[in-house]
N, C-alpha and C. Protein backbone atom coordinates (compact mmCIF):
# COMPACT_ATOMS: atom_id res chain seq x y z
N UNK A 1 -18.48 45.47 -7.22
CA UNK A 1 -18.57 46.39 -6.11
C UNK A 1 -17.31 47.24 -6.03
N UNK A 2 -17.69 48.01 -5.32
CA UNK A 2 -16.24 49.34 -5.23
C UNK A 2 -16.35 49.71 -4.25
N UNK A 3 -15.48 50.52 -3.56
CA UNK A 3 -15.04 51.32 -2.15
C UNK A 3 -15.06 52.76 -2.59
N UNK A 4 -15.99 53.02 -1.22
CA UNK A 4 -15.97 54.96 -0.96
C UNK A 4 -15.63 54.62 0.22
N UNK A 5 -14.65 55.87 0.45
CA UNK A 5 -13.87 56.17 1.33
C UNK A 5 -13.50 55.03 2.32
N UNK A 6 -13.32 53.21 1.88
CA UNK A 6 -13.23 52.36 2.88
C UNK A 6 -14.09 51.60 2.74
N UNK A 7 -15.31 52.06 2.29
CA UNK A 7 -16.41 51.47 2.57
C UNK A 7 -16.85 50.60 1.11
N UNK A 8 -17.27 49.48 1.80
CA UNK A 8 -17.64 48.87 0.20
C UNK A 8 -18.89 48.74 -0.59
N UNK A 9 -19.11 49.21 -1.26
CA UNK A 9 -20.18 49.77 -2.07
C UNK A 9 -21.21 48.27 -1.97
N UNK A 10 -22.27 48.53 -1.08
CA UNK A 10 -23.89 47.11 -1.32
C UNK A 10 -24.37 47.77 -2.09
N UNK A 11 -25.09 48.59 -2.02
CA UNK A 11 -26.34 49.26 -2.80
C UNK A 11 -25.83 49.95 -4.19
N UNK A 12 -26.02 49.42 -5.48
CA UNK A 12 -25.63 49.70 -6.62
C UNK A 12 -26.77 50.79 -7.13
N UNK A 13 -26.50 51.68 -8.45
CA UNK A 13 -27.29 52.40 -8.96
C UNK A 13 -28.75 51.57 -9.37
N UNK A 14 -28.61 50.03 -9.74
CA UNK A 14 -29.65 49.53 -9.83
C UNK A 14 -30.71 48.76 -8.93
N UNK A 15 -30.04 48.94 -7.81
CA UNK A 15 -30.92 48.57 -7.12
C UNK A 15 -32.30 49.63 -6.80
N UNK A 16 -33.36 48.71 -6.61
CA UNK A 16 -34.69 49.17 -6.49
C UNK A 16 -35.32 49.93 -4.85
N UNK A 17 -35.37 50.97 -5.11
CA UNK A 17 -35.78 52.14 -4.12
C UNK A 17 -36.31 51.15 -3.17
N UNK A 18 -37.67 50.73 -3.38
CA UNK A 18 -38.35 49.95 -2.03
C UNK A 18 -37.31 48.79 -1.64
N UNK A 19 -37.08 48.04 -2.43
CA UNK A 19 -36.24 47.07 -1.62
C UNK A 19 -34.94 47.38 -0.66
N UNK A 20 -34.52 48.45 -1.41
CA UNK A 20 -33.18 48.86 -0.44
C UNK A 20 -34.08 49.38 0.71
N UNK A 21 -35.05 50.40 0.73
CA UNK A 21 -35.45 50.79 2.12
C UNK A 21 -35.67 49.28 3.20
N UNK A 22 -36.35 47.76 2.50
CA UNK A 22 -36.99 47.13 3.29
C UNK A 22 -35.52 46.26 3.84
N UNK A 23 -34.79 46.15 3.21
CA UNK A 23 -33.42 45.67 3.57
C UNK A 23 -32.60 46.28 4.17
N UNK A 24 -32.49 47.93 4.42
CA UNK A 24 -31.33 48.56 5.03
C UNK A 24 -32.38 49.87 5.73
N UNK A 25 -33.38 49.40 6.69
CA UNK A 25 -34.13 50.69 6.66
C UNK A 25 -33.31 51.91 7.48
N UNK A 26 -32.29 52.30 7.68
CA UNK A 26 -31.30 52.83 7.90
C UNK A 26 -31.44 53.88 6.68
N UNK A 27 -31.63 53.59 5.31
CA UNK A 27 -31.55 54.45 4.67
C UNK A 27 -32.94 55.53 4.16
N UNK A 28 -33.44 55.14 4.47
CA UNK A 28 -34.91 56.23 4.77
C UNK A 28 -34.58 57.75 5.23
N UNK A 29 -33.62 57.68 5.95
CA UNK A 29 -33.50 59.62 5.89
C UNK A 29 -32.75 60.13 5.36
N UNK A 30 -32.10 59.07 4.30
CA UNK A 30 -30.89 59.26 3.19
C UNK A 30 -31.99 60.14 1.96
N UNK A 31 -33.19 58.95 1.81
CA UNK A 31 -33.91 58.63 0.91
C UNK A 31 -34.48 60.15 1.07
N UNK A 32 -35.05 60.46 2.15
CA UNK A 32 -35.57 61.38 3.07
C UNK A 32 -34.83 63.07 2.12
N UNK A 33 -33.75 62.83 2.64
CA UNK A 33 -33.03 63.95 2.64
C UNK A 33 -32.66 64.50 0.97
N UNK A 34 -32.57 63.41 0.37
CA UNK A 34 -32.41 63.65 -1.19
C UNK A 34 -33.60 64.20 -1.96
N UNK A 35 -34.76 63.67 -0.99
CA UNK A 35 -36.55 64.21 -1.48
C UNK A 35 -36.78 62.96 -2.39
N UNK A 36 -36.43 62.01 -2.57
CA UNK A 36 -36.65 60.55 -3.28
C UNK A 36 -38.06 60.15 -2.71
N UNK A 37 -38.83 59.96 -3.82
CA UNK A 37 -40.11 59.85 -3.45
C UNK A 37 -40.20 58.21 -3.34
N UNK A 38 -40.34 57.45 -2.35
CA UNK A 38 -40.53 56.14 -2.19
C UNK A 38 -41.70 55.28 -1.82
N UNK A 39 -43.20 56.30 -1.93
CA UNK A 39 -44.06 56.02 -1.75
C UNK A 39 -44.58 55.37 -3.01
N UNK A 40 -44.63 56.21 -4.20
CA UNK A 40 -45.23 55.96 -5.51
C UNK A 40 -44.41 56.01 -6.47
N UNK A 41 -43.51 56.28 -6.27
CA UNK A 41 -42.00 56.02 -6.98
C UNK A 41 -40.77 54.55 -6.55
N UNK A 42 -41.22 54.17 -5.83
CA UNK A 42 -40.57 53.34 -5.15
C UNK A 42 -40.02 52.04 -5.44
N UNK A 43 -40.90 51.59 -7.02
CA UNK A 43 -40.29 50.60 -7.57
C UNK A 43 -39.41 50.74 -8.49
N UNK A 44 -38.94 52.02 -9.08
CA UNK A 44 -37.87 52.04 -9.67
C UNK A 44 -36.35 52.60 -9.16
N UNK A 45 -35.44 52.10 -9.85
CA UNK A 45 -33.63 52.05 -9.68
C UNK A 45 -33.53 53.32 -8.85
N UNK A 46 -32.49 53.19 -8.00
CA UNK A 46 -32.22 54.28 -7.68
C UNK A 46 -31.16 54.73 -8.22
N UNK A 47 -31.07 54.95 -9.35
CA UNK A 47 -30.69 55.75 -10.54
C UNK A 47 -31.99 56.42 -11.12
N UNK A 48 -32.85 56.04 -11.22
CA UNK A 48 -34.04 56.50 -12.55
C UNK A 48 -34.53 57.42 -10.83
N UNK A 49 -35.12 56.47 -10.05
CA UNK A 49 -35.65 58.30 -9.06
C UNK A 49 -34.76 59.12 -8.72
N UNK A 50 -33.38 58.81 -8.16
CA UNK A 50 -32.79 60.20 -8.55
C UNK A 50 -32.72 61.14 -9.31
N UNK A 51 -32.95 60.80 -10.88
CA UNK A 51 -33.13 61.44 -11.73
C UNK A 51 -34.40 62.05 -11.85
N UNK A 52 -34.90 61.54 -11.77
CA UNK A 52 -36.71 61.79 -11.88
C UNK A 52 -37.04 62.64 -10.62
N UNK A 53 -36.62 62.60 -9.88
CA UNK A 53 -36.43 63.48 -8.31
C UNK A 53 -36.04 64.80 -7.97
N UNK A 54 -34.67 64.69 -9.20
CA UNK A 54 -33.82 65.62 -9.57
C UNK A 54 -32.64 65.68 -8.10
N UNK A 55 -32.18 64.58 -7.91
CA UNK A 55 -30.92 64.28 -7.40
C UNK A 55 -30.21 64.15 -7.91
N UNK A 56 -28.37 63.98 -7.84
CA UNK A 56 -27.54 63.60 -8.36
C UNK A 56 -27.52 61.95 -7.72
N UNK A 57 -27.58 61.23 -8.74
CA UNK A 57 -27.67 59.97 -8.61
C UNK A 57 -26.15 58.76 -7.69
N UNK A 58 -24.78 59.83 -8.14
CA UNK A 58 -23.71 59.28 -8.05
C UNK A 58 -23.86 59.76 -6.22
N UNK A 59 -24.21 61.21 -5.74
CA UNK A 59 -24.07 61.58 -4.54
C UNK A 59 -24.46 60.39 -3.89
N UNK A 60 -26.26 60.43 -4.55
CA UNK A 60 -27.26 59.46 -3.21
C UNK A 60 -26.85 58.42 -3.04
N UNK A 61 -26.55 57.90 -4.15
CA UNK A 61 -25.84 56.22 -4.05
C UNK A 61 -24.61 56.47 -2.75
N UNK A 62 -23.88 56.99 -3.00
CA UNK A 62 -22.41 57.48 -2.09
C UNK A 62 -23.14 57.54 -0.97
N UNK A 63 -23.80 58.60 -0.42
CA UNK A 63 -24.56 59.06 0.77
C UNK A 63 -25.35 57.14 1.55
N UNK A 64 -25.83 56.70 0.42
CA UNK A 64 -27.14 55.40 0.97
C UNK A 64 -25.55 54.39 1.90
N UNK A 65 -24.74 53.94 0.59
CA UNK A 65 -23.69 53.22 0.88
C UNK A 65 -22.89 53.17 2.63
N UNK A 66 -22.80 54.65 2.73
CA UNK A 66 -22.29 55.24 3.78
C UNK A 66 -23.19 54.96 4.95
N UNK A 67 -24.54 55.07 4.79
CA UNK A 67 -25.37 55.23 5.60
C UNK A 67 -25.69 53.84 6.32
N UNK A 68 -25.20 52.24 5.24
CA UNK A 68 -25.28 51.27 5.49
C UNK A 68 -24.01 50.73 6.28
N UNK A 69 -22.99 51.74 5.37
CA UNK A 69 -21.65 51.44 6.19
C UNK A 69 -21.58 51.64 7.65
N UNK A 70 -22.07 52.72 8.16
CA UNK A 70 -22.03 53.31 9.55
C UNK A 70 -22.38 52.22 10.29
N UNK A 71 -24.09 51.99 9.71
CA UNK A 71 -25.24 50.73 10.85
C UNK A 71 -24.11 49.49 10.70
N UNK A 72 -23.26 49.24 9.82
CA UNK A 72 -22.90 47.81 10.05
C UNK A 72 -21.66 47.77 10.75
N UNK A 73 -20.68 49.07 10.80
CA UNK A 73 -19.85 50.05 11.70
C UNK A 73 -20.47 49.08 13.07
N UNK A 74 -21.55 50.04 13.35
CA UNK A 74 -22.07 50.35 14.74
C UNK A 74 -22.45 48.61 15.07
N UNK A 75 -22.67 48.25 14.39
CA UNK A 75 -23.03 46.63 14.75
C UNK A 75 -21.69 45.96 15.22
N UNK A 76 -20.91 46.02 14.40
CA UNK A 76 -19.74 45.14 14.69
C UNK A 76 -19.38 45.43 15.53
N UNK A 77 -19.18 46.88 16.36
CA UNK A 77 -18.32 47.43 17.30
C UNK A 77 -18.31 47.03 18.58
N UNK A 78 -17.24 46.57 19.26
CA UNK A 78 -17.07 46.48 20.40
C UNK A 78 -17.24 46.90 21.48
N UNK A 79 -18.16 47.22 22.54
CA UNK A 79 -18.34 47.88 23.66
C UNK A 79 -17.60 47.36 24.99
């Protein structure tokens, strides 16, 4: 695992599109926003649908990571 900006990298290039949505559904408007098709595309890496999508694979990964970072941010935080 590795760190963006702080944050420590869960979701690797190989992990599998549907499972990351059913585990972090937080990232669905990541998924959303990149145009990652996760309906019928959904069992492969999110490396291979980025590509196949025509995303940059290194962004979405960065972007998903972040997106998990925030929700677990917002969890821990103190009110």
């Amino acid at each position: 695992m590795s760190a963006i900006s702080g944050i420590t990298e869960v979701i690797e290039q190989s992990s599998i599109v549907n499972k990351t949505l059913r585990q972090y559904p937080e990232t669905t408007a990541v998924f959303n926003q990149f145009g990652i098709d996760a309906c019928c595309g959904g069992a492969a890496s999110i490396n291979d649908a980025a590509i196949r999508d025509g995303a940059d694979p290194q962004a979405l990964l960065s972007a998903l990571n972040l997106a998990i970072g925030e929700q677990q941010s917002d969890t821990n935080r103190v009110v």
